[in-house]
C-alpha atoms as a PDB file:
ATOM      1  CA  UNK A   1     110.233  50.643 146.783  1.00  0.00           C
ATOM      2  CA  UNK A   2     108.041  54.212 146.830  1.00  0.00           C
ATOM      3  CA  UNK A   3     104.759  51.849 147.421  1.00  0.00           C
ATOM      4  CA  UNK A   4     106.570  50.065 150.499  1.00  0.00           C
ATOM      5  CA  UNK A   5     107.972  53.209 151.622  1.00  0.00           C
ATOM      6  CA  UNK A   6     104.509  54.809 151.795  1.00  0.00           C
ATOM      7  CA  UNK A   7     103.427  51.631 153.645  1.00  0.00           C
ATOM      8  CA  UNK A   8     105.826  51.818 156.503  1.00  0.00           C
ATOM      9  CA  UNK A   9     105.172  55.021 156.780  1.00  0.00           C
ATOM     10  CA  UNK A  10     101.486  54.827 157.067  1.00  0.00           C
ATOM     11  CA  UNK A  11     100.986  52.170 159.414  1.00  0.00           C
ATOM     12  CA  UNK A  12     101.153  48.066 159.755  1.00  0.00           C
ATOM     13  CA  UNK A  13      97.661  48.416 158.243  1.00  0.00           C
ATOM     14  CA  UNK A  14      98.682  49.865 155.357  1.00  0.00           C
ATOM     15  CA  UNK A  15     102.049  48.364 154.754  1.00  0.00           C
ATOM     16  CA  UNK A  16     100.217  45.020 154.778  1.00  0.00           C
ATOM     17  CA  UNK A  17      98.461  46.230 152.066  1.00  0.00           C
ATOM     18  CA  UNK A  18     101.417  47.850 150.310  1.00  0.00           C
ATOM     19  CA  UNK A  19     102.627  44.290 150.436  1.00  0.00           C
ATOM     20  CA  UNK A  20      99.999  42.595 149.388  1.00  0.00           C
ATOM     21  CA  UNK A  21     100.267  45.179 146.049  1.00  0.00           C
ATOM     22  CA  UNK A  22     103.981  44.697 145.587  1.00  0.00           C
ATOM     23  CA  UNK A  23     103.078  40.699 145.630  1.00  0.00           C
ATOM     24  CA  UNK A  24     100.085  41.248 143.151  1.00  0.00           C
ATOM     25  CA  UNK A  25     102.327  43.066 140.868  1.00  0.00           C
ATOM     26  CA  UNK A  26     105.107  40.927 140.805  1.00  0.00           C
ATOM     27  CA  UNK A  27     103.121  37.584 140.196  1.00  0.00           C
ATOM     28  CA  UNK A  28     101.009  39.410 137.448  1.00  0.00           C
ATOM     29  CA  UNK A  29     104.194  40.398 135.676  1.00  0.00           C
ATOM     30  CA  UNK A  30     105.343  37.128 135.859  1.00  0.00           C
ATOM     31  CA  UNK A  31     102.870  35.278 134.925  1.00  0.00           C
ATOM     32  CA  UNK A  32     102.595  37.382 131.436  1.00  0.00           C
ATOM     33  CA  UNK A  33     106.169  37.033 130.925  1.00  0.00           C
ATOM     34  CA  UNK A  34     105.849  33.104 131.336  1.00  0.00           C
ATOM     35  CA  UNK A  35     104.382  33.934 127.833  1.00  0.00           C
ATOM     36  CA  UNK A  36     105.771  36.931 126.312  1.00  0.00           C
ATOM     37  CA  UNK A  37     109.163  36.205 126.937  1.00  0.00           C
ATOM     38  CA  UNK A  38     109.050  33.339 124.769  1.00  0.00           C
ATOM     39  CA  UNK A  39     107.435  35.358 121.708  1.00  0.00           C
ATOM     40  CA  UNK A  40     109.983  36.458 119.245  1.00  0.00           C
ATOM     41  CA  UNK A  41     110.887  40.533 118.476  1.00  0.00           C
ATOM     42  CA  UNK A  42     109.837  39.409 114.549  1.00  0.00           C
ATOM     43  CA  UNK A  43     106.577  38.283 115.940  1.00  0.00           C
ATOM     44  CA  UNK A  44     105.447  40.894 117.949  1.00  0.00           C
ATOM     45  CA  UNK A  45     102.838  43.523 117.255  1.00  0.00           C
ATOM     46  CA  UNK A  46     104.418  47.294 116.683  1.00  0.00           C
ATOM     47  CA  UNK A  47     102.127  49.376 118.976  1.00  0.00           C
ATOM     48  CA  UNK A  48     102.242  53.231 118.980  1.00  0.00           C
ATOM     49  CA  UNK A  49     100.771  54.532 121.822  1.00  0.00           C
ATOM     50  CA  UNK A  50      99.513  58.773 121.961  1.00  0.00           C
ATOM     51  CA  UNK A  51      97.288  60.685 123.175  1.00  0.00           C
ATOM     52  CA  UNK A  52      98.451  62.723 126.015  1.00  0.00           C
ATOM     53  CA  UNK A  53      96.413  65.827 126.894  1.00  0.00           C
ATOM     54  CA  UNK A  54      94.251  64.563 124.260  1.00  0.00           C
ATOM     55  CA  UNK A  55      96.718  64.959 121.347  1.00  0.00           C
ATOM     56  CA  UNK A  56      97.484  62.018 119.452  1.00  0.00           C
ATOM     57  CA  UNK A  57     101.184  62.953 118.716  1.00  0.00           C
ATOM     58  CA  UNK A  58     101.945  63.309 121.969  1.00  0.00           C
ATOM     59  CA  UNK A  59     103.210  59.970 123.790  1.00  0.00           C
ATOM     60  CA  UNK A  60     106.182  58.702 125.618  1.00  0.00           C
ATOM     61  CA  UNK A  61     109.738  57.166 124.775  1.00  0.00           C
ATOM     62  CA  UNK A  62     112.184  54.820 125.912  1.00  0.00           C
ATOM     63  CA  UNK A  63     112.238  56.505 129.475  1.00  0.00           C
ATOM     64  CA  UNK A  64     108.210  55.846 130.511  1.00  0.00           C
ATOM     65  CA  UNK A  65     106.408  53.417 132.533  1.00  0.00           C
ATOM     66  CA  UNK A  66     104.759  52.527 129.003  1.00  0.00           C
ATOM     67  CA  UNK A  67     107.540  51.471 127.652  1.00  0.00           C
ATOM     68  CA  UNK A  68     107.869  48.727 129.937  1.00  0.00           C
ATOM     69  CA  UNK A  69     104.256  48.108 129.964  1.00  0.00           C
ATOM     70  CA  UNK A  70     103.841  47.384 126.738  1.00  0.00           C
ATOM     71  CA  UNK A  71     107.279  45.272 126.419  1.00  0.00           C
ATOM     72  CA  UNK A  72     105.810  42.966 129.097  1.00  0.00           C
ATOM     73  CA  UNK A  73     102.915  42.637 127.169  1.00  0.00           C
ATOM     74  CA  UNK A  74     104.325  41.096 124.396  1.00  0.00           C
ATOM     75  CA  UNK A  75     104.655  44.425 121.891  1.00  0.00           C
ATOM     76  CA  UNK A  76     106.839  46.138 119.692  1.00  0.00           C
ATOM     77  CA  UNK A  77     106.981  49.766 121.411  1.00  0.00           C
ATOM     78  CA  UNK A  78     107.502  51.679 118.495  1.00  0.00           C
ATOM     79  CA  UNK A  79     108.460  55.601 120.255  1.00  0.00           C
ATOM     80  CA  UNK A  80     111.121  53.218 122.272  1.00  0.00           C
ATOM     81  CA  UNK A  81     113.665  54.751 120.304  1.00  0.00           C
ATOM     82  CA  UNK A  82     113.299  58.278 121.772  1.00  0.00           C
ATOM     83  CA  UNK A  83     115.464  58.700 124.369  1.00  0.00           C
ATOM     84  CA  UNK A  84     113.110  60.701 126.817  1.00  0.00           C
ATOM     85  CA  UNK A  85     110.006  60.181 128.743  1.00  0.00           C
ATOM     86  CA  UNK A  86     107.402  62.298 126.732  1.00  0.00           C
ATOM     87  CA  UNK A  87     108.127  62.927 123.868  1.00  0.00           C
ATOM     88  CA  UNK A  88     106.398  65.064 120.429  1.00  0.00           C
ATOM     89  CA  UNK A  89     106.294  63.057 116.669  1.00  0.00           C
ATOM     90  CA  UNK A  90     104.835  64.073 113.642  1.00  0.00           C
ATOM     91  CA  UNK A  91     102.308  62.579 111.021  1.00  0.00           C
ATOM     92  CA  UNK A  92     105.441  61.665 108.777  1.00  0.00           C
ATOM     93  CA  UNK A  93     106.614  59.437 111.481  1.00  0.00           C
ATOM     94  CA  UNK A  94     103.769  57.373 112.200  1.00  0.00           C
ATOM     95  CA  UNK A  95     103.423  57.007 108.664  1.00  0.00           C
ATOM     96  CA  UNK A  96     107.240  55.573 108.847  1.00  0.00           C
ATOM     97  CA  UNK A  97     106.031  53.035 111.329  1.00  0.00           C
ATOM     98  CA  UNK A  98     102.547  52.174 110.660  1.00  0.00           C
ATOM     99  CA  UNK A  99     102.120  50.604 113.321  1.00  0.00           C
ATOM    100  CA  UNK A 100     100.008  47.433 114.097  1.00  0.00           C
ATOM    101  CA  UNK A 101      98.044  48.753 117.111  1.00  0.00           C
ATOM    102  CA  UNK A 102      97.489  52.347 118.628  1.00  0.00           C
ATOM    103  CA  UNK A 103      97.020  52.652 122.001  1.00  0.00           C
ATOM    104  CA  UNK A 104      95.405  56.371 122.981  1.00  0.00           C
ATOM    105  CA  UNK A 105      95.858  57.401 126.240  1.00  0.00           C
ATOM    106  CA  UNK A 106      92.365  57.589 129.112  1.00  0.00           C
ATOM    107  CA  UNK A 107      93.031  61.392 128.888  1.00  0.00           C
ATOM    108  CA  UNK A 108      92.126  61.024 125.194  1.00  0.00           C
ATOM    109  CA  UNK A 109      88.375  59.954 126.194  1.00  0.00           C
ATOM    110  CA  UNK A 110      87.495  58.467 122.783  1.00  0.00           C
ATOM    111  CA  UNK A 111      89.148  57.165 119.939  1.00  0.00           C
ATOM    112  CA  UNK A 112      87.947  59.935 117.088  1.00  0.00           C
ATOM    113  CA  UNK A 113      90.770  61.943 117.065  1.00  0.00           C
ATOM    114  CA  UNK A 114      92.653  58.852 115.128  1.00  0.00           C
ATOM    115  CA  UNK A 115      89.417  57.080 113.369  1.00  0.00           C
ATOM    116  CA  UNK A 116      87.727  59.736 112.566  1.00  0.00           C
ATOM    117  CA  UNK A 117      90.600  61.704 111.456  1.00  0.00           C
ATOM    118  CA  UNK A 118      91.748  61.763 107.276  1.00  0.00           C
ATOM    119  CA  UNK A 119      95.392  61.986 108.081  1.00  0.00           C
ATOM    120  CA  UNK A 120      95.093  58.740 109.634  1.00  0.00           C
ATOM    121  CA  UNK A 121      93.199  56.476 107.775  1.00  0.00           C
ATOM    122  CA  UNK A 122      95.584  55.059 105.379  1.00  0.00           C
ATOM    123  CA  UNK A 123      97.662  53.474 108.285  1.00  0.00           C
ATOM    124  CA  UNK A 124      96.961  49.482 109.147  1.00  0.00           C
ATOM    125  CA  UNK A 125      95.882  49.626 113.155  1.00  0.00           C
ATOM    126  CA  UNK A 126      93.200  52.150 111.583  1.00  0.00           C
ATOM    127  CA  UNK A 127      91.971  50.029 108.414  1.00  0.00           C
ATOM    128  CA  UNK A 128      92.224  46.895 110.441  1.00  0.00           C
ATOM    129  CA  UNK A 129      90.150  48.170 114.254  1.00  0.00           C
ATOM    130  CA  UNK A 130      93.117  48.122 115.870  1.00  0.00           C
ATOM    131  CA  UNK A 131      92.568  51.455 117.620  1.00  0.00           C
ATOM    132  CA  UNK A 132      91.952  51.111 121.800  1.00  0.00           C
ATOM    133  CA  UNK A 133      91.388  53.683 124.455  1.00  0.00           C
ATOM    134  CA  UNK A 134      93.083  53.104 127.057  1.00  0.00           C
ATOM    135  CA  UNK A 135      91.044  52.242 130.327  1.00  0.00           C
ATOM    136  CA  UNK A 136      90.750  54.959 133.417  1.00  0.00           C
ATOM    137  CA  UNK A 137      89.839  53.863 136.531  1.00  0.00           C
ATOM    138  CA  UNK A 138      91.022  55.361 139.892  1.00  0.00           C
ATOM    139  CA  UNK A 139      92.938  56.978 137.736  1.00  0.00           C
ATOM    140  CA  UNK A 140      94.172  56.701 133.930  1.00  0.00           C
ATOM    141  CA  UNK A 141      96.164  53.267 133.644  1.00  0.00           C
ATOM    142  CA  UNK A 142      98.604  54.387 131.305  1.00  0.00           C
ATOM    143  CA  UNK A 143     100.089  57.221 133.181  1.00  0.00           C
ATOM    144  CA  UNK A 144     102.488  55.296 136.305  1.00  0.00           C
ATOM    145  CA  UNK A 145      99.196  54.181 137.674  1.00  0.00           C
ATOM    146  CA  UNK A 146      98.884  52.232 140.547  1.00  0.00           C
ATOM    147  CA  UNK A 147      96.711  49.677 137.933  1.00  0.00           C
ATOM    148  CA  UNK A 148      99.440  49.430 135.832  1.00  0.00           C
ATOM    149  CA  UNK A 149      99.265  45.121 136.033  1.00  0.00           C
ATOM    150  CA  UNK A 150      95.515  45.646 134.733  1.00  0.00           C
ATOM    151  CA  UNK A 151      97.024  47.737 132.011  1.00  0.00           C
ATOM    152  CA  UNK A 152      99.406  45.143 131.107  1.00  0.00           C
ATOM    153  CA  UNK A 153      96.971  42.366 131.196  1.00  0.00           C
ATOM    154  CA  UNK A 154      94.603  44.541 129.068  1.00  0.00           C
ATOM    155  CA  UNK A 155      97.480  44.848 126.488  1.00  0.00           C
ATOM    156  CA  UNK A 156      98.216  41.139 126.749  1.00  0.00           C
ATOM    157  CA  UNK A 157      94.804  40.342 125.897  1.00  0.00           C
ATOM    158  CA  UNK A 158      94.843  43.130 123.110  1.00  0.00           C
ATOM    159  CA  UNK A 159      98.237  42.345 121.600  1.00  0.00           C
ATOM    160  CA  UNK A 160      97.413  38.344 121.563  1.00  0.00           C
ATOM    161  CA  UNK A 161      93.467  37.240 122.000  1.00  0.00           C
ATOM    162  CA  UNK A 162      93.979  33.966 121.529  1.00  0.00           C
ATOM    163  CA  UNK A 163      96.943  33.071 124.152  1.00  0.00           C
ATOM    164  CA  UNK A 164      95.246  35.132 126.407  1.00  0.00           C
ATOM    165  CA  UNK A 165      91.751  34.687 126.140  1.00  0.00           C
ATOM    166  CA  UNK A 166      91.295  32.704 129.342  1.00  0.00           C
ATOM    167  CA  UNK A 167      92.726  35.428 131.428  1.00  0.00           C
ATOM    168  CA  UNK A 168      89.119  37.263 132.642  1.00  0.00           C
ATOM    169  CA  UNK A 169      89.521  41.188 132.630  1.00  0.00           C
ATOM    170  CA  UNK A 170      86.473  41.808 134.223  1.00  0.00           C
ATOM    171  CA  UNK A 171      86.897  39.140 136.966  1.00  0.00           C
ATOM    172  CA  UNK A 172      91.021  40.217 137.237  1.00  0.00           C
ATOM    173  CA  UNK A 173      89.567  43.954 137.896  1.00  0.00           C
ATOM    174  CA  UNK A 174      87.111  43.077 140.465  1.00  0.00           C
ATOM    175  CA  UNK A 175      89.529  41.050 142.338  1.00  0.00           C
ATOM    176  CA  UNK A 176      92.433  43.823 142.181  1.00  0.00           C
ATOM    177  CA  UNK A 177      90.016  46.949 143.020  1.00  0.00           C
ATOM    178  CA  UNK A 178      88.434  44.861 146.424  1.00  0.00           C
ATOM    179  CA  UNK A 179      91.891  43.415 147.257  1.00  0.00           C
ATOM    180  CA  UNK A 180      94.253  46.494 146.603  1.00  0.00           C
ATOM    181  CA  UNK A 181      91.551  49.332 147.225  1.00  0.00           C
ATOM    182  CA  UNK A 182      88.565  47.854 149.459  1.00  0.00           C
ATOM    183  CA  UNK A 183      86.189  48.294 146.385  1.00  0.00           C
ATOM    184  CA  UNK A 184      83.522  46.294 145.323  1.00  0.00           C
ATOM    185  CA  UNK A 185      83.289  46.998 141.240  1.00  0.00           C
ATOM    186  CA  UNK A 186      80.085  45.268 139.997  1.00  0.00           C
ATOM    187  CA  UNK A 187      80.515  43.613 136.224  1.00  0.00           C
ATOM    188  CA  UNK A 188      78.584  46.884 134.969  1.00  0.00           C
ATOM    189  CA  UNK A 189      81.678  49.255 136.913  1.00  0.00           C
ATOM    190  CA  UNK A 190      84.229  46.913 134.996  1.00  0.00           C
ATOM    191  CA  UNK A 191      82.357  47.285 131.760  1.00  0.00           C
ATOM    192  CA  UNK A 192      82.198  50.804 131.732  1.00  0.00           C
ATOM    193  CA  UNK A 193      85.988  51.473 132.964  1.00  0.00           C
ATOM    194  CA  UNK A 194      87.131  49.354 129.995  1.00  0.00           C
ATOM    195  CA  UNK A 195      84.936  50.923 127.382  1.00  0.00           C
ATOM    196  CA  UNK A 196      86.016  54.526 128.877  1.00  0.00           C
ATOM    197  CA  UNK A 197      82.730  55.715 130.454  1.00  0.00           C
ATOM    198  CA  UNK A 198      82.555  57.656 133.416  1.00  0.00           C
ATOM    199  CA  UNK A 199      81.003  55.993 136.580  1.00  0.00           C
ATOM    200  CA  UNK A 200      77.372  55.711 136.822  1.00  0.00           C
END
Protein backbone atom coordinates (compact mmCIF):
# COMPACT_ATOMS: atom_id res chain seq x y z
CA UNK A 1 0.00 0.00 0.00
CA UNK A 2 2.88 2.85 1.07
CA UNK A 3 4.73 1.87 -2.44
CA UNK A 4 1.33 2.47 -4.43
CA UNK A 5 0.55 5.38 -2.42
CA UNK A 6 3.89 7.01 -3.30
CA UNK A 7 3.09 6.07 -6.93
CA UNK A 8 -0.15 7.90 -7.27
CA UNK A 9 1.21 10.48 -5.77
CA UNK A 10 4.17 10.91 -7.95
CA UNK A 11 2.81 10.62 -11.25
CA UNK A 12 1.33 7.86 -13.92
CA UNK A 13 5.07 7.44 -14.61
CA UNK A 14 5.88 6.43 -11.48
CA UNK A 15 2.84 4.59 -10.33
CA UNK A 16 3.42 2.36 -13.36
CA UNK A 17 6.45 1.57 -11.91
CA UNK A 18 5.17 1.26 -8.35
CA UNK A 19 3.05 -1.37 -10.02
CA UNK A 20 5.26 -3.04 -11.80
CA UNK A 21 7.23 -3.46 -8.09
CA UNK A 22 4.13 -4.50 -6.21
CA UNK A 23 3.73 -7.29 -9.19
CA UNK A 24 7.52 -8.27 -8.92
CA UNK A 25 7.13 -8.72 -5.29
CA UNK A 26 4.17 -10.60 -5.15
CA UNK A 27 5.17 -13.25 -7.90
CA UNK A 28 8.69 -13.57 -6.22
CA UNK A 29 7.04 -14.38 -2.93
CA UNK A 30 5.03 -16.75 -4.48
CA UNK A 31 7.01 -18.48 -6.35
CA UNK A 32 9.38 -19.29 -3.12
CA UNK A 33 6.46 -20.25 -1.20
CA UNK A 34 5.41 -22.80 -4.06
CA UNK A 35 8.43 -24.42 -2.23
CA UNK A 36 8.78 -23.42 1.25
CA UNK A 37 5.41 -23.86 2.17
CA UNK A 38 5.62 -27.41 1.61
CA UNK A 39 8.92 -27.86 3.84
CA UNK A 40 8.14 -28.99 7.29
CA UNK A 41 8.88 -26.64 10.75
CA UNK A 42 11.16 -30.01 11.83
CA UNK A 43 13.01 -29.56 8.63
CA UNK A 44 13.85 -26.18 8.49
CA UNK A 45 17.14 -24.48 9.20
CA UNK A 46 17.13 -22.28 12.70
CA UNK A 47 18.68 -18.98 11.46
CA UNK A 48 19.69 -16.19 13.92
CA UNK A 49 20.08 -13.16 12.30
CA UNK A 50 22.32 -9.85 14.21
CA UNK A 51 24.24 -7.41 13.54
CA UNK A 52 22.59 -4.12 13.73
CA UNK A 53 24.84 -1.06 14.10
CA UNK A 54 27.47 -3.55 13.76
CA UNK A 55 26.75 -5.49 16.99
CA UNK A 56 26.08 -8.99 16.67
CA UNK A 57 23.52 -9.19 19.59
CA UNK A 58 21.55 -6.80 18.28
CA UNK A 59 18.71 -8.12 15.78
CA UNK A 60 15.02 -8.10 15.43
CA UNK A 61 11.91 -10.15 16.80
CA UNK A 62 8.65 -11.33 15.92
CA UNK A 63 7.54 -7.69 14.90
CA UNK A 64 10.33 -7.06 11.81
CA UNK A 65 10.28 -7.27 8.18
CA UNK A 66 12.97 -10.15 8.86
CA UNK A 67 10.89 -12.11 10.43
CA UNK A 68 8.81 -12.59 7.54
CA UNK A 69 11.70 -12.66 5.28
CA UNK A 70 13.26 -15.33 6.52
CA UNK A 71 9.86 -17.43 7.16
CA UNK A 72 9.27 -17.14 3.39
CA UNK A 73 12.49 -18.40 2.83
CA UNK A 74 12.05 -21.54 4.24
CA UNK A 75 13.82 -20.86 7.96
CA UNK A 76 13.42 -21.33 11.44
CA UNK A 77 13.59 -17.53 12.76
CA UNK A 78 14.98 -18.18 15.94
CA UNK A 79 14.52 -14.23 17.84
CA UNK A 80 10.69 -14.86 16.53
CA UNK A 81 9.82 -15.34 19.95
CA UNK A 82 10.51 -11.74 21.09
CA UNK A 83 7.65 -9.89 20.94
CA UNK A 84 9.17 -6.53 19.53
CA UNK A 85 10.82 -5.29 16.47
CA UNK A 86 14.53 -4.85 17.64
CA UNK A 87 15.34 -6.41 20.10
CA UNK A 88 18.94 -7.02 22.57
CA UNK A 89 20.09 -11.02 23.49
CA UNK A 90 22.94 -12.19 25.16
CA UNK A 91 25.81 -14.80 24.47
CA UNK A 92 23.86 -17.31 26.84
CA UNK A 93 21.03 -17.21 24.46
CA UNK A 94 22.55 -17.93 21.29
CA UNK A 95 24.28 -20.56 22.97
CA UNK A 96 20.53 -21.87 23.93
CA UNK A 97 19.75 -21.91 20.26
CA UNK A 98 22.76 -22.63 18.33
CA UNK A 99 21.51 -21.93 15.56
CA UNK A 100 22.05 -23.49 12.04
CA UNK A 101 22.79 -20.28 10.08
CA UNK A 102 23.64 -16.59 11.14
CA UNK A 103 22.66 -14.03 9.10
CA UNK A 104 24.68 -10.49 10.00
CA UNK A 105 23.17 -7.58 8.95
CA UNK A 106 24.94 -5.13 5.58
CA UNK A 107 25.57 -2.59 8.43
CA UNK A 108 27.85 -5.27 9.91
CA UNK A 109 30.30 -4.99 6.73
CA UNK A 110 32.11 -8.30 7.37
CA UNK A 111 31.57 -11.35 9.08
CA UNK A 112 34.64 -11.15 11.87
CA UNK A 113 32.82 -9.99 14.59
CA UNK A 114 31.17 -13.74 14.77
CA UNK A 115 34.18 -15.90 13.04
CA UNK A 116 36.74 -14.34 14.30
CA UNK A 117 35.34 -13.95 17.66
CA UNK A 118 36.21 -16.86 20.76
CA UNK A 119 32.82 -16.52 22.29
CA UNK A 120 31.46 -17.80 19.20
CA UNK A 121 33.23 -20.52 17.91
CA UNK A 122 31.83 -23.42 19.67
CA UNK A 123 28.34 -22.81 18.03
CA UNK A 124 27.40 -25.05 14.68
CA UNK A 125 26.61 -22.12 11.85
CA UNK A 126 30.31 -21.08 12.97
CA UNK A 127 32.13 -24.65 12.89
CA UNK A 128 30.13 -25.57 9.87
CA UNK A 129 30.60 -21.85 7.35
CA UNK A 130 27.35 -21.09 7.89
CA UNK A 131 28.02 -17.42 8.65
CA UNK A 132 26.62 -14.77 5.65
CA UNK A 133 26.68 -11.04 5.40
CA UNK A 134 23.94 -9.86 4.37
CA UNK A 135 24.00 -8.06 0.86
CA UNK A 136 23.68 -3.96 0.57
CA UNK A 137 22.78 -2.55 -2.41
CA UNK A 138 20.74 0.70 -2.86
CA UNK A 139 20.52 0.22 0.41
CA UNK A 140 21.05 -2.69 3.11
CA UNK A 141 18.48 -5.59 2.17
CA UNK A 142 17.75 -6.61 5.50
CA UNK A 143 16.48 -3.42 6.92
CA UNK A 144 12.52 -2.95 5.11
CA UNK A 145 14.40 -2.49 1.91
CA UNK A 146 12.85 -1.93 -1.16
CA UNK A 147 15.11 -5.34 -2.32
CA UNK A 148 13.63 -7.22 0.17
CA UNK A 149 12.44 -10.20 -2.73
CA UNK A 150 16.36 -10.32 -3.56
CA UNK A 151 16.86 -10.80 0.13
CA UNK A 152 14.48 -13.54 0.27
CA UNK A 153 15.71 -15.26 -2.76
CA UNK A 154 19.29 -14.88 -1.37
CA UNK A 155 18.05 -16.70 1.82
CA UNK A 156 16.24 -19.29 -0.26
CA UNK A 157 19.29 -20.11 -2.01
CA UNK A 158 21.28 -19.98 1.39
CA UNK A 159 18.82 -21.91 3.54
CA UNK A 160 18.38 -24.77 0.64
CA UNK A 161 21.23 -24.87 -2.33
CA UNK A 162 20.06 -27.62 -3.83
CA UNK A 163 16.13 -26.79 -4.41
CA UNK A 164 17.19 -23.59 -5.33
CA UNK A 165 20.15 -23.74 -7.24
CA UNK A 166 18.57 -22.96 -10.60
CA UNK A 167 17.23 -19.71 -9.40
CA UNK A 168 20.30 -17.19 -10.83
CA UNK A 169 21.10 -14.38 -8.17
CA UNK A 170 23.18 -12.54 -10.29
CA UNK A 171 20.85 -12.66 -13.35
CA UNK A 172 17.53 -12.11 -10.72
CA UNK A 173 19.56 -8.80 -9.53
CA UNK A 174 20.28 -7.45 -12.86
CA UNK A 175 16.81 -7.89 -13.98
CA UNK A 176 15.21 -6.28 -10.67
CA UNK A 177 17.80 -3.19 -10.46
CA UNK A 178 17.06 -2.24 -14.58
CA UNK A 179 13.34 -3.07 -14.20
CA UNK A 180 12.50 -1.52 -10.68
CA UNK A 181 15.35 1.24 -10.67
CA UNK A 182 16.49 1.99 -14.44
CA UNK A 183 19.98 0.46 -13.57
CA UNK A 184 22.14 -1.44 -15.56
CA UNK A 185 24.33 -3.68 -12.83
CA UNK A 186 27.10 -5.46 -14.82
CA UNK A 187 27.90 -9.27 -13.40
CA UNK A 188 31.04 -7.54 -11.62
CA UNK A 189 28.24 -4.81 -9.70
CA UNK A 190 26.23 -8.08 -8.72
CA UNK A 191 29.34 -9.81 -7.54
CA UNK A 192 30.51 -7.26 -5.41
CA UNK A 193 26.93 -6.32 -3.77
CA UNK A 194 26.64 -9.99 -2.76
CA UNK A 195 30.11 -10.40 -1.36
CA UNK A 196 29.57 -6.88 0.55
CA UNK A 197 32.03 -4.61 -1.32
CA UNK A 198 31.44 -1.17 -1.95
CA UNK A 199 30.91 -0.07 -5.65
CA UNK A 200 33.81 0.26 -7.84
Amino acid sequence: RQVTFFGELLGPEHEARAEKYCRYFDDTVRRILAVTSKIKATDRPSVYYGGRNGNPLLGQGMASVMHWDTEVAGGNFITRSMDSNFTEVNMEQVYAWDPDIILLSAWSKSTDAVMDNPSWKSLKAVKTGRVYLIPEGVFSWDFASGESPLLMIWMAKIFYPEIFRDWNMAGEMRKFYFEIYGIKISETDAGRILAGLPPM
